[in-house]
PDB file of N, CA and C in Angstrom:
ATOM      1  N   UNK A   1      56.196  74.926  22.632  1.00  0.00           N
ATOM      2  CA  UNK A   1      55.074  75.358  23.422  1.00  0.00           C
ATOM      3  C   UNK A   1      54.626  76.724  22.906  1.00  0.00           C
ATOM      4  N   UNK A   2      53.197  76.960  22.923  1.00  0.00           N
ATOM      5  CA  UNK A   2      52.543  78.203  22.075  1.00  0.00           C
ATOM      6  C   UNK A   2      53.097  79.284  23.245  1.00  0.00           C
ATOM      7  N   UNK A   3      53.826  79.821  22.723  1.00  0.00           N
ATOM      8  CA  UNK A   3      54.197  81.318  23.688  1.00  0.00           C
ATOM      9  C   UNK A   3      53.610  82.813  23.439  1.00  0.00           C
ATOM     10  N   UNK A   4      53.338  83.666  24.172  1.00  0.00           N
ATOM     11  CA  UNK A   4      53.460  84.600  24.120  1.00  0.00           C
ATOM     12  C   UNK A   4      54.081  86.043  24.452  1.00  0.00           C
ATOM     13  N   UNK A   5      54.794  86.749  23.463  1.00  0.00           N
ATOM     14  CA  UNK A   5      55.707  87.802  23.626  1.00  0.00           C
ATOM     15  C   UNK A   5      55.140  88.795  24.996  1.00  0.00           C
ATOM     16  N   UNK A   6      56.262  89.604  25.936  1.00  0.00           N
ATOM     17  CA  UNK A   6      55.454  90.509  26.885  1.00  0.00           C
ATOM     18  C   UNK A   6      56.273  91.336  26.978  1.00  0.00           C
ATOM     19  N   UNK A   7      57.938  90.866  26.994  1.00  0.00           N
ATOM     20  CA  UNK A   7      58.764  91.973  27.249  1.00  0.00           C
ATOM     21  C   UNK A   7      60.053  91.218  26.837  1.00  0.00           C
ATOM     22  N   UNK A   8      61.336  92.696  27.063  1.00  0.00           N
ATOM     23  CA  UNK A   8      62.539  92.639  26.978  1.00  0.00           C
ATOM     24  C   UNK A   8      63.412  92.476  27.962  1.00  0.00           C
ATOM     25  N   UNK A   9      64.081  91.625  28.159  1.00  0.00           N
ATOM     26  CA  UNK A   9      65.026  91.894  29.683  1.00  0.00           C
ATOM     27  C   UNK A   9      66.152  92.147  28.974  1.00  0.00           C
ATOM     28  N   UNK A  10      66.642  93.774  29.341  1.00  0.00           N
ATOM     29  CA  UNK A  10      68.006  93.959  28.794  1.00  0.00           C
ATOM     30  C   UNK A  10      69.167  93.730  29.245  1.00  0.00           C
ATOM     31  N   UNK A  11      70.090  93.189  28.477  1.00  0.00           N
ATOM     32  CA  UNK A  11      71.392  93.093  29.164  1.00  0.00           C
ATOM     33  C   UNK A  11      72.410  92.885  28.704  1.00  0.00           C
ATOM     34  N   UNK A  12      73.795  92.973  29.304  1.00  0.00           N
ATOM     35  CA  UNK A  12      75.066  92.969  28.183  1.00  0.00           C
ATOM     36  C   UNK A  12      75.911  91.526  29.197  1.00  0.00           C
ATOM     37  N   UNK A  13      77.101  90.706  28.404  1.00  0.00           N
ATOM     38  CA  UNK A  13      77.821  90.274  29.076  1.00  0.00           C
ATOM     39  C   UNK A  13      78.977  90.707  28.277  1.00  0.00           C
ATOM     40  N   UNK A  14      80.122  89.788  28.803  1.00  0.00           N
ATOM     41  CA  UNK A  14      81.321  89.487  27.798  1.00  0.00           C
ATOM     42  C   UNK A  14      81.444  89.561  26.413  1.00  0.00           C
ATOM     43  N   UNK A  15      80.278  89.390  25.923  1.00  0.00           N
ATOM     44  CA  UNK A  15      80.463  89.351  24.376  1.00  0.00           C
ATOM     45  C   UNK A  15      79.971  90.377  23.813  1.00  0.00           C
ATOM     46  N   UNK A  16      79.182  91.215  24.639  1.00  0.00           N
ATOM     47  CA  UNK A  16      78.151  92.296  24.380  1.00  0.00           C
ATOM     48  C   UNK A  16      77.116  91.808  24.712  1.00  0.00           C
ATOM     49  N   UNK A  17      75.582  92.822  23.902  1.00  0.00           N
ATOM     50  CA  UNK A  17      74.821  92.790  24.398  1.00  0.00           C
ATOM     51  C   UNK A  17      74.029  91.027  24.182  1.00  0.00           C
ATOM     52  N   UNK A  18      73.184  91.001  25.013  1.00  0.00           N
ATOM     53  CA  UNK A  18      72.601  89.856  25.025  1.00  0.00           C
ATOM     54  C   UNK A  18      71.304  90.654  25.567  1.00  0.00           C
ATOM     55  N   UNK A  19      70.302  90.776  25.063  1.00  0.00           N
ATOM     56  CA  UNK A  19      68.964  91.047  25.313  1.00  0.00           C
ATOM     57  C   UNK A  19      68.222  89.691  25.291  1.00  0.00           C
ATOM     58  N   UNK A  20      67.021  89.251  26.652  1.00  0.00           N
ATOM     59  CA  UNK A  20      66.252  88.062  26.720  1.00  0.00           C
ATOM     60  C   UNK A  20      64.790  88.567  26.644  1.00  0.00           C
ATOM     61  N   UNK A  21      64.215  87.777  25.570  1.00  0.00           N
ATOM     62  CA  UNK A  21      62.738  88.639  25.099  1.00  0.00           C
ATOM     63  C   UNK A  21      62.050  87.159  26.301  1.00  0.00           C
ATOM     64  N   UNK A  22      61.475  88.058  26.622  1.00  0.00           N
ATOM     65  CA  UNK A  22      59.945  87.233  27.872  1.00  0.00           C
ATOM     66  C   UNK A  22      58.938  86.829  26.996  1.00  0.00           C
ATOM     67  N   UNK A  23      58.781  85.386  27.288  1.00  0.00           N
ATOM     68  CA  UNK A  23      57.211  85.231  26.418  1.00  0.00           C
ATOM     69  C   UNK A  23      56.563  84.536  28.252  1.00  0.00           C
ATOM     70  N   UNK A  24      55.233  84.159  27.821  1.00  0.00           N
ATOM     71  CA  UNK A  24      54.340  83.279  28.612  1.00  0.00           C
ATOM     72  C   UNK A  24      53.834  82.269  27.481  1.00  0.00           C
ATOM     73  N   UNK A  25      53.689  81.020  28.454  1.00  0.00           N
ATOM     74  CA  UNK A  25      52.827  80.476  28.000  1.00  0.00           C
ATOM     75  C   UNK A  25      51.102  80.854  27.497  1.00  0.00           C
ATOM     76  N   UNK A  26      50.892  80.157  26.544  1.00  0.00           N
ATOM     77  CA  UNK A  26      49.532  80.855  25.893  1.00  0.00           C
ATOM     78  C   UNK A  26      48.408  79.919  26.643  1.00  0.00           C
ATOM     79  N   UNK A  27      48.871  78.362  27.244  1.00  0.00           N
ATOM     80  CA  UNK A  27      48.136  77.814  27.944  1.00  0.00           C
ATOM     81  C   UNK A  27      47.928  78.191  29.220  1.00  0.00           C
ATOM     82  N   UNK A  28      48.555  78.127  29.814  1.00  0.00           N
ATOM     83  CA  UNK A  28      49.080  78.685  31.484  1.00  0.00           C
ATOM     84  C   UNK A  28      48.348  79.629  32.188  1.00  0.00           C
ATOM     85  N   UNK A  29      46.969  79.274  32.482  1.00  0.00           N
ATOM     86  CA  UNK A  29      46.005  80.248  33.402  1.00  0.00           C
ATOM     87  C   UNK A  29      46.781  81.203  34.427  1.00  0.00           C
ATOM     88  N   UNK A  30      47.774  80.646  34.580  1.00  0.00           N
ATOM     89  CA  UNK A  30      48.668  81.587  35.675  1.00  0.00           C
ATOM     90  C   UNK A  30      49.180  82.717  34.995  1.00  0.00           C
ATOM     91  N   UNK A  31      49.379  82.710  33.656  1.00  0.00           N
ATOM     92  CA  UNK A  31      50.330  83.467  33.031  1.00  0.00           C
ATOM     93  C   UNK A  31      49.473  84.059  31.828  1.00  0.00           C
ATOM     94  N   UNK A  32      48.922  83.447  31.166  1.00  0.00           N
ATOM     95  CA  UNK A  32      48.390  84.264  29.880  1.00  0.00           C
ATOM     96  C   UNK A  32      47.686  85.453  29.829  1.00  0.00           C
ATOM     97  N   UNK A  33      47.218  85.863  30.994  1.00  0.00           N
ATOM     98  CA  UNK A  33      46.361  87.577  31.191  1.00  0.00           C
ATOM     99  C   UNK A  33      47.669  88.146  30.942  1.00  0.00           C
ATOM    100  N   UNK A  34      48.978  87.964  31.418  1.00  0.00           N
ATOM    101  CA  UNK A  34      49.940  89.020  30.866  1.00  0.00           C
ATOM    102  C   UNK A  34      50.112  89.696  29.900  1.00  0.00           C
ATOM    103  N   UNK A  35      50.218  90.773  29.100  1.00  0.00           N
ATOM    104  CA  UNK A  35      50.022  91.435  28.156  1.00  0.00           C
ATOM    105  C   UNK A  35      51.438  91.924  28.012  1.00  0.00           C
ATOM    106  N   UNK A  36      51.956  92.599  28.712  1.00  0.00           N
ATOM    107  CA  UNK A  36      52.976  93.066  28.508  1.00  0.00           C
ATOM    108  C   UNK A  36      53.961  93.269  29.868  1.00  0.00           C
ATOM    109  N   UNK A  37      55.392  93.902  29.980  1.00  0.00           N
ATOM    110  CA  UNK A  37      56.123  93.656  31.279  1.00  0.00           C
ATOM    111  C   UNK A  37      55.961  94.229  32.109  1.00  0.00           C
ATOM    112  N   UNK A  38      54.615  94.709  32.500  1.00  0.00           N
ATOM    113  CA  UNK A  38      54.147  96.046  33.459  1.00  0.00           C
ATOM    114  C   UNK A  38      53.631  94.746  33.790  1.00  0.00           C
ATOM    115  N   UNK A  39      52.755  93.812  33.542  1.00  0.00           N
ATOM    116  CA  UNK A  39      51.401  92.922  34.303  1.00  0.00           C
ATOM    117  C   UNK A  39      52.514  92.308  35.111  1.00  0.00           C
ATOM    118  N   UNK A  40      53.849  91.874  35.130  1.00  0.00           N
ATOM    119  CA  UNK A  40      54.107  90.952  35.408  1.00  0.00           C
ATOM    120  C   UNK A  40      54.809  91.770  37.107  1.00  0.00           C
ATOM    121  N   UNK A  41      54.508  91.109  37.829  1.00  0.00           N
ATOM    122  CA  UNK A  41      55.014  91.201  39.487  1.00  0.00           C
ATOM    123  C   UNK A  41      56.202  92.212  39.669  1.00  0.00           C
ATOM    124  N   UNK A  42      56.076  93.305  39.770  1.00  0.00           N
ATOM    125  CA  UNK A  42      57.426  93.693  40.517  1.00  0.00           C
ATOM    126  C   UNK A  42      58.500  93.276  41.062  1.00  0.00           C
ATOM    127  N   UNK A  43      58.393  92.498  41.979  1.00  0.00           N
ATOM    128  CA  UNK A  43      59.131  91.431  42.626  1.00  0.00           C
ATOM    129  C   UNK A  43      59.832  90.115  41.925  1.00  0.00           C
ATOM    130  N   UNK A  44      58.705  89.441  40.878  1.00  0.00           N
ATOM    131  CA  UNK A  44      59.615  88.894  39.864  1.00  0.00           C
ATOM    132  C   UNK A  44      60.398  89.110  39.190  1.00  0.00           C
ATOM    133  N   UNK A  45      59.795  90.512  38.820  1.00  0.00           N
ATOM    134  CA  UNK A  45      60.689  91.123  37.798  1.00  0.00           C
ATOM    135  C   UNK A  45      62.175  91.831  38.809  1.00  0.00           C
ATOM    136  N   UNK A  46      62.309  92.203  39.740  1.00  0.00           N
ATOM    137  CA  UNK A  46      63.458  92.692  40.646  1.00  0.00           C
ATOM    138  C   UNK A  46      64.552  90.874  40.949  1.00  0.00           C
ATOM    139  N   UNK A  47      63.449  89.933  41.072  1.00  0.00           N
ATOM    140  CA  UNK A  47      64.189  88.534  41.306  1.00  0.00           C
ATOM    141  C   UNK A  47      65.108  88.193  39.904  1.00  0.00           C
ATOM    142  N   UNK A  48      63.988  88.330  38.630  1.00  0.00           N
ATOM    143  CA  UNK A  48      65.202  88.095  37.494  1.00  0.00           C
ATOM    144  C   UNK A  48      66.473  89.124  37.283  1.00  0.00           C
ATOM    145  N   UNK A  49      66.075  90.370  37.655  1.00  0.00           N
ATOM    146  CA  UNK A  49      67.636  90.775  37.569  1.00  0.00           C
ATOM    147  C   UNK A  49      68.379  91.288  38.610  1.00  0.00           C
ATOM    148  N   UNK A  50      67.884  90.558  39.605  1.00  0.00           N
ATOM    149  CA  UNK A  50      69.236  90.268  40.945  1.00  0.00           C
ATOM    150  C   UNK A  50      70.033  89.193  39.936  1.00  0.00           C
ATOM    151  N   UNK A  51      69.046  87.994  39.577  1.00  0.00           N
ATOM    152  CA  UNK A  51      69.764  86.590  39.272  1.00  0.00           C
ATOM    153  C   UNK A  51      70.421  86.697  38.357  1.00  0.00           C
ATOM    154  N   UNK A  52      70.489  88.094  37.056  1.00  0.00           N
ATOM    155  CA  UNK A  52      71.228  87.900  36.236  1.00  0.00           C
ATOM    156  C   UNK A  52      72.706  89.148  36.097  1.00  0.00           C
ATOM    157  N   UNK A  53      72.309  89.864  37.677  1.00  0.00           N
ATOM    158  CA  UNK A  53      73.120  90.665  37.893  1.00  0.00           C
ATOM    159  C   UNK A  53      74.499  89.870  38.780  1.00  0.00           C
ATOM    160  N   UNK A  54      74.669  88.768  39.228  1.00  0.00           N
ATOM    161  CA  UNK A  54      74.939  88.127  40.294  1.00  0.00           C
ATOM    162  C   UNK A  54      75.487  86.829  39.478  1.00  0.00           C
ATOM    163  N   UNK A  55      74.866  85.920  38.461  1.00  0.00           N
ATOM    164  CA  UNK A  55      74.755  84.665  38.489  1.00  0.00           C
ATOM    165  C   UNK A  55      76.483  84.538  37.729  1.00  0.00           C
ATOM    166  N   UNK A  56      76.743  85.318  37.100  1.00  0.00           N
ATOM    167  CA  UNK A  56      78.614  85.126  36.464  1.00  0.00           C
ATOM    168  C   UNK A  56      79.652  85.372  37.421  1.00  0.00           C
ATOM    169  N   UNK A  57      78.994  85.728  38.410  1.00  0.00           N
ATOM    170  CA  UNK A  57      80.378  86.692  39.962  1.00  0.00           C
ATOM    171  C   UNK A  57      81.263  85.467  40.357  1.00  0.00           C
ATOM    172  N   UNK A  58      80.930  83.824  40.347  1.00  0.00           N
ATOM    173  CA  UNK A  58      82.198  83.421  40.575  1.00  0.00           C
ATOM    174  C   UNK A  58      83.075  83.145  39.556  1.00  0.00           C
ATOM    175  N   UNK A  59      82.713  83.218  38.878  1.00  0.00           N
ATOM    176  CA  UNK A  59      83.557  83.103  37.324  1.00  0.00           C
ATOM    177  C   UNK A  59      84.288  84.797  36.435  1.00  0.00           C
ATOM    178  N   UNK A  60      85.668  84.675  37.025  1.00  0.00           N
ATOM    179  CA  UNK A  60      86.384  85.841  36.867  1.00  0.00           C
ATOM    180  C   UNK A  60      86.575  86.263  35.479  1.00  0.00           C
ATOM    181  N   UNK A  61      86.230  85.388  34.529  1.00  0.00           N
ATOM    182  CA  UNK A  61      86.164  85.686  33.139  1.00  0.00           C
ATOM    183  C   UNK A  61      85.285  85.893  32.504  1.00  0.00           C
ATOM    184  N   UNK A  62      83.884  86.227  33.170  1.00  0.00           N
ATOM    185  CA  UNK A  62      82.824  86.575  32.604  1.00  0.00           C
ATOM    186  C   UNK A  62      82.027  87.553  33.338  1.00  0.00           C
ATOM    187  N   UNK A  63      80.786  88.331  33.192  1.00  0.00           N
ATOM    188  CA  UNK A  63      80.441  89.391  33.689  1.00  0.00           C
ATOM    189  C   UNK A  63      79.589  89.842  33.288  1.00  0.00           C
ATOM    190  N   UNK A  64      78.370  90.201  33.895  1.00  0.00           N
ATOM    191  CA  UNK A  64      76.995  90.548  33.321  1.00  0.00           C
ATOM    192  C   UNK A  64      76.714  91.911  33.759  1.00  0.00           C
ATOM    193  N   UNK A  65      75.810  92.796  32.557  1.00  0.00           N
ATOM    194  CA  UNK A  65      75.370  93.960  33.397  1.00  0.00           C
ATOM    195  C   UNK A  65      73.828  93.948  33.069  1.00  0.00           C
ATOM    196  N   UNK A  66      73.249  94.388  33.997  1.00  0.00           N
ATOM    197  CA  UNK A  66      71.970  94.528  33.624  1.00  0.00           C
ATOM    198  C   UNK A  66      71.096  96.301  33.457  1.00  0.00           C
ATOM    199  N   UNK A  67      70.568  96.131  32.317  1.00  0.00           N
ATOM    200  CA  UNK A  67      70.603  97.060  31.963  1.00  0.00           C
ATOM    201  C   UNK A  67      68.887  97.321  31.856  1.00  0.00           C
ATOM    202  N   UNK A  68      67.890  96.885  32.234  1.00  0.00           N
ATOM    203  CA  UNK A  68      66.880  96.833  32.880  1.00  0.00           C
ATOM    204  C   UNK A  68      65.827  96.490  31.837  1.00  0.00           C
ATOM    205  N   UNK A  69      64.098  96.685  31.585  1.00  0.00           N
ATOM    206  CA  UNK A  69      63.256  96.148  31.024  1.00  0.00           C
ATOM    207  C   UNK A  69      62.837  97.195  29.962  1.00  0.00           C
ATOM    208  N   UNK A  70      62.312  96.146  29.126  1.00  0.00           N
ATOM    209  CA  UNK A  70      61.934  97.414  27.886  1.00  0.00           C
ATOM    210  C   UNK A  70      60.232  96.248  26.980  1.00  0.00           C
ATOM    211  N   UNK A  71      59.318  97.298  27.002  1.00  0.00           N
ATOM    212  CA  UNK A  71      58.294  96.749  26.654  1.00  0.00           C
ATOM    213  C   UNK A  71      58.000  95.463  25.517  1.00  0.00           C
ATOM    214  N   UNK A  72      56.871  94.802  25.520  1.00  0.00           N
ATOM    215  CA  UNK A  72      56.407  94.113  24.413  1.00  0.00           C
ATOM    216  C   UNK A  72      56.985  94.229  22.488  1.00  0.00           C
ATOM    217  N   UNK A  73      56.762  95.760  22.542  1.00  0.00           N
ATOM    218  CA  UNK A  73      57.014  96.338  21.197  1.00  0.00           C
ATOM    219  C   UNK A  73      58.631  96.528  20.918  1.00  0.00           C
ATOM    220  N   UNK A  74      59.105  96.574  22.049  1.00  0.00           N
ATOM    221  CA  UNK A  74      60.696  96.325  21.711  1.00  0.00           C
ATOM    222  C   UNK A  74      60.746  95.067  21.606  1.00  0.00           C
ATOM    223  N   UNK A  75      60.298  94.310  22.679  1.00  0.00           N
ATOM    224  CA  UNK A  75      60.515  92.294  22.084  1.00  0.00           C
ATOM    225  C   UNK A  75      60.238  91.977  20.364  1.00  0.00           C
ATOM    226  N   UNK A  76      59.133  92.577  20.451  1.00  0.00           N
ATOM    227  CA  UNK A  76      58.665  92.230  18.908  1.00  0.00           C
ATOM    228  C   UNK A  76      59.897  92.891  17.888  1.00  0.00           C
ATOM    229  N   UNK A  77      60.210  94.024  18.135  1.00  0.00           N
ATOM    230  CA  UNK A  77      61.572  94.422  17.581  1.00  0.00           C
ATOM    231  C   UNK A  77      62.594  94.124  17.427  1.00  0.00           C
ATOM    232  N   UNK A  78      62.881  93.588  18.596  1.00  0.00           N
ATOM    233  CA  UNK A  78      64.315  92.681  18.660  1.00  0.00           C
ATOM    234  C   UNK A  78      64.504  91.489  18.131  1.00  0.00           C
ATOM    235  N   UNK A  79      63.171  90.982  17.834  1.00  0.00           N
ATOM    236  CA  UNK A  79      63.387  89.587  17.277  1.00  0.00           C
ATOM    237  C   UNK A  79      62.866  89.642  15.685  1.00  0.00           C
ATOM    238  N   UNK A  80      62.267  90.889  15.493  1.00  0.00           N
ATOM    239  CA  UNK A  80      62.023  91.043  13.923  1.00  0.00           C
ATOM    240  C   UNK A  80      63.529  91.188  13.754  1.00  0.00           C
ATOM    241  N   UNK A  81      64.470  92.241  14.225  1.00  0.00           N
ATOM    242  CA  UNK A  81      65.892  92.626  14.029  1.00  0.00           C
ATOM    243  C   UNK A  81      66.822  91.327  13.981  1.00  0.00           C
ATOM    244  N   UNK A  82      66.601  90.099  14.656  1.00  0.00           N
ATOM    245  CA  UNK A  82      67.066  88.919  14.861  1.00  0.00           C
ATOM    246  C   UNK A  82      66.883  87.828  13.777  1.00  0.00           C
ATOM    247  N   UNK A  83      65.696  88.497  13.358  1.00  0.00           N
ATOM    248  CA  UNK A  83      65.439  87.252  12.157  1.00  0.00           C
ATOM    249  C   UNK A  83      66.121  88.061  10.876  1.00  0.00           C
ATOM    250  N   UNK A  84      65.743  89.721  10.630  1.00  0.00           N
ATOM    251  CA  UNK A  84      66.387  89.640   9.004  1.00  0.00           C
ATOM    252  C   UNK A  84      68.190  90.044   9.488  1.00  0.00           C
ATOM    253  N   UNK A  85      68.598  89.715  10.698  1.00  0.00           N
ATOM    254  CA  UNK A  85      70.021  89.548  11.111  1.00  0.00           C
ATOM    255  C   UNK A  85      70.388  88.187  10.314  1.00  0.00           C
ATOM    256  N   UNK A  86      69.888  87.158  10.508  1.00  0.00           N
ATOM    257  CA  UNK A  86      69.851  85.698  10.639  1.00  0.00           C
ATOM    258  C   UNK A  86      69.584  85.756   8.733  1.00  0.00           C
ATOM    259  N   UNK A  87      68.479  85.896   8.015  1.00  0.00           N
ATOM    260  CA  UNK A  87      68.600  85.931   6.694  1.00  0.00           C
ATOM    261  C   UNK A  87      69.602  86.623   5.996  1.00  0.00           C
ATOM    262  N   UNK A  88      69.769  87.751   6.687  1.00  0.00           N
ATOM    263  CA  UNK A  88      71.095  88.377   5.329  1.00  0.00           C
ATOM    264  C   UNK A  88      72.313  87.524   5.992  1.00  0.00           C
ATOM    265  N   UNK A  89      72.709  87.132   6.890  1.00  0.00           N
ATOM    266  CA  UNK A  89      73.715  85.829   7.208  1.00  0.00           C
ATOM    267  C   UNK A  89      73.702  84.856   6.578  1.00  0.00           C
ATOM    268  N   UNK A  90      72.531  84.311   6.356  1.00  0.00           N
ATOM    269  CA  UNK A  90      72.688  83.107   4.903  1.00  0.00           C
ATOM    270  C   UNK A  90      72.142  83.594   3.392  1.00  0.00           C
ATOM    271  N   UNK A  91      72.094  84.989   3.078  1.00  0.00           N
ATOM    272  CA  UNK A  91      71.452  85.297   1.927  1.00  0.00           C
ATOM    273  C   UNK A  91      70.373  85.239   1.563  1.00  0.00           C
ATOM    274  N   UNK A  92      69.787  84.363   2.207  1.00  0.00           N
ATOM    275  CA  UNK A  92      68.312  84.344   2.295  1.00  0.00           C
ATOM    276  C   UNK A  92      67.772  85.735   1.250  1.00  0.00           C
ATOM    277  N   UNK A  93      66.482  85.040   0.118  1.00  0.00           N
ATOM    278  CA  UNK A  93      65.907  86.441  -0.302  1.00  0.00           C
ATOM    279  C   UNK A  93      64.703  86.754   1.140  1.00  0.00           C
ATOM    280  N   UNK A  94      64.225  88.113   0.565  1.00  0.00           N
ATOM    281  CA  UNK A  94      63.695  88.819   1.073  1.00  0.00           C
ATOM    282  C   UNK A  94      64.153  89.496   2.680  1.00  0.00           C
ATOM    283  N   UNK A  95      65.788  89.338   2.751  1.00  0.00           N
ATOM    284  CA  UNK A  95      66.687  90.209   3.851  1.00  0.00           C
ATOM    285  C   UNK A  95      67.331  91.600   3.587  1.00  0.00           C
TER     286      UNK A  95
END
């Protein structure tokens, strides 16, 4: 599905960090005016990280922290950082 980048939801578990980049749908009249993680609801944004502050608590071997939101231009960062992560892992030229 055509997505579009808006933000970072930061966060660490058990293994370390785990950062979740936010896209919207590019179809989705509900969603595509979003630009970046300011447009998006306060309240949504407080609902995703209750749910990801909370969602490992019955499971004693795992453990989430949330470490809060970080703009569009960090998404785009994190996943440029993700891809030449991913090429120099297989040698890939141009990593």
């Amino acid at each position: 599905m055509p997505s579009k980048v808006v933000g970072l939801f930061k966060m660490s578990d058990e293994k370390g960090d785990d950062d979740h980049v936010l896209c919207v749908p590019c179809s989705d009249p509900g969603w595509n005016e979003l630009e970046d993680v300011e447009d998006l609801p306060r309240q949504l944004r407080a609902e995703i990280s209750h749910f990801f502050e909370v969602y490992k608590d019955l499971d004693l071997d795992r453990h989430s922290e949330v470490k809060g939101w970080a703009d569009r231009a960090a998404a785009l960062e994190t996943i440029e950082q993700a891809g030449r992560a991913y090429r120099e892992r297989l040698g890939a030229p141009g990593s």
